[in-house]
Protein backbone atom coordinates (compact mmCIF):
# COMPACT_ATOMS: atom_id res chain seq x y z
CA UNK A 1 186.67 52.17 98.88
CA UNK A 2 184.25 53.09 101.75
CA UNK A 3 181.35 55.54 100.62
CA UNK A 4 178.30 56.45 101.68
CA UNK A 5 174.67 54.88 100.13
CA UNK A 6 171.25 56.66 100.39
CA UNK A 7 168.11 54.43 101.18
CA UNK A 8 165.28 55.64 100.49
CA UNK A 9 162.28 53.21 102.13
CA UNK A 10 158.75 53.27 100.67
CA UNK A 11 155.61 52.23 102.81
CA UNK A 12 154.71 50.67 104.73
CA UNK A 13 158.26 50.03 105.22
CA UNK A 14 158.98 53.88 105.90
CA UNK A 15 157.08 52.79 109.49
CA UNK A 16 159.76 51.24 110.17
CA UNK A 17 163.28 52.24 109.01
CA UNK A 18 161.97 56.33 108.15
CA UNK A 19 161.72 58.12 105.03
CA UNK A 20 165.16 57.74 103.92
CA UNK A 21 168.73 56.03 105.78
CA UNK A 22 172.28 56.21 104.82
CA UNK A 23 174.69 53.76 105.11
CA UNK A 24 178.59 53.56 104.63
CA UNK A 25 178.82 50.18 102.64
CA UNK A 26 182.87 49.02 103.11
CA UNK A 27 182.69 47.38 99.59
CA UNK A 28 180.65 45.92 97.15
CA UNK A 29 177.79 43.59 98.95
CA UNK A 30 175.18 41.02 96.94
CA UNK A 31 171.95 43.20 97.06
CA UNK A 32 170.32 39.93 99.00
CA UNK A 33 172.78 40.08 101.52
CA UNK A 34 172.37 44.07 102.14
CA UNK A 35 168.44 43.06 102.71
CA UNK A 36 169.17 40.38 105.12
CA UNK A 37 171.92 42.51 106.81
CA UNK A 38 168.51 45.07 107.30
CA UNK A 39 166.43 42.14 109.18
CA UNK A 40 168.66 41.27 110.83
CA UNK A 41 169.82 44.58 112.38
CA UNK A 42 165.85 45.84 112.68
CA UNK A 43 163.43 42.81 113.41
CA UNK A 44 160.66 45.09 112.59
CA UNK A 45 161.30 44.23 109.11
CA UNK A 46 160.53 40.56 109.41
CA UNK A 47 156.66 41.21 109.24
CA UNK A 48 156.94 42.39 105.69
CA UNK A 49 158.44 39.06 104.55
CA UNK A 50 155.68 36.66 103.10
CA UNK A 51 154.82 33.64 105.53
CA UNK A 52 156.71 30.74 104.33
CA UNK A 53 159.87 33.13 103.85
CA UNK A 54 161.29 34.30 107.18
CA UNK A 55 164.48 31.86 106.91
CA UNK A 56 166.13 34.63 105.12
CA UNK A 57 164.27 35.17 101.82
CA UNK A 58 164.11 38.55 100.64
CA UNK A 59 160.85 37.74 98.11
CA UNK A 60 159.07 40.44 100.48
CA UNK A 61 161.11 43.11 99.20
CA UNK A 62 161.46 45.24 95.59
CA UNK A 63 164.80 46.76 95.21
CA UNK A 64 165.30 49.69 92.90
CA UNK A 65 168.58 51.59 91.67
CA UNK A 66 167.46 54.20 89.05
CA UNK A 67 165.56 52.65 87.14
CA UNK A 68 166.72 49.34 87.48
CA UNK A 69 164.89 46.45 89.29
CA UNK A 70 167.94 44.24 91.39
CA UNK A 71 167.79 40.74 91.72
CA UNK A 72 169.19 39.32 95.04
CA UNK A 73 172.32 38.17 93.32
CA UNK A 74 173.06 41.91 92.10
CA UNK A 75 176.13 43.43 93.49
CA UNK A 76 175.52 47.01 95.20
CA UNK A 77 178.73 49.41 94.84
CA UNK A 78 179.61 51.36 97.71
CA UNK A 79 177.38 54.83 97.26
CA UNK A 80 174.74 53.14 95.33
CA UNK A 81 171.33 55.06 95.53
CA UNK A 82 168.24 52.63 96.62
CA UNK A 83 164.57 52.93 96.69
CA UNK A 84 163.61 49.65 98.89
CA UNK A 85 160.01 48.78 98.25
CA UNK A 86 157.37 46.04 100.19
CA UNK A 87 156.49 43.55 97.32
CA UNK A 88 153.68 42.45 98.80
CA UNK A 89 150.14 45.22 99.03
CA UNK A 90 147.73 43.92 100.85
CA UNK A 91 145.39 45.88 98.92
């Protein structure tokens, strides 16, 4: 069942996509796929994956639901809650 899922994007990634999106997910999707679904719908994103990566390797990013790190192969229910972090600090 359709439902609506909050993103909420840390930096410097909140340069990009804004403090916070939502999304109506249709059903369930493989958390990997949802981040490649966001590069490719908002090229902007591509410069926060790692060189070496852009052929559709999420490594860049740190997905969060609670308190719970997701792997790429984690499934993300329809109205899921997500705090989408860059992996990578340059400092």
């Amino acid at each position: 069942m359709p439902a609506t899922s909050r993103i909420r994007w840390y930096p410097p990634l909140d340069s990009v996509k804004g403090r916070e999106t939502e999304l109506v997910l249709e059903a369930p999707i493989l958390m990997g796929e949802l981040l490649k679904r966001f590069c490719r719908e908002d090229a902007a994103l591509q410069r926060f994956i790692p060189a070496g990566m852009e052929n559709g390797d999420v490594a860049g990013f740190m997905v969060l639901q609670g308190e719970t790190l997701l792997r790429p192969t984690d499934t993300v229910e329809p109205g899921a809650n997500l705090d989408i972090l860059s992996a990578i600090d340059g400092g």
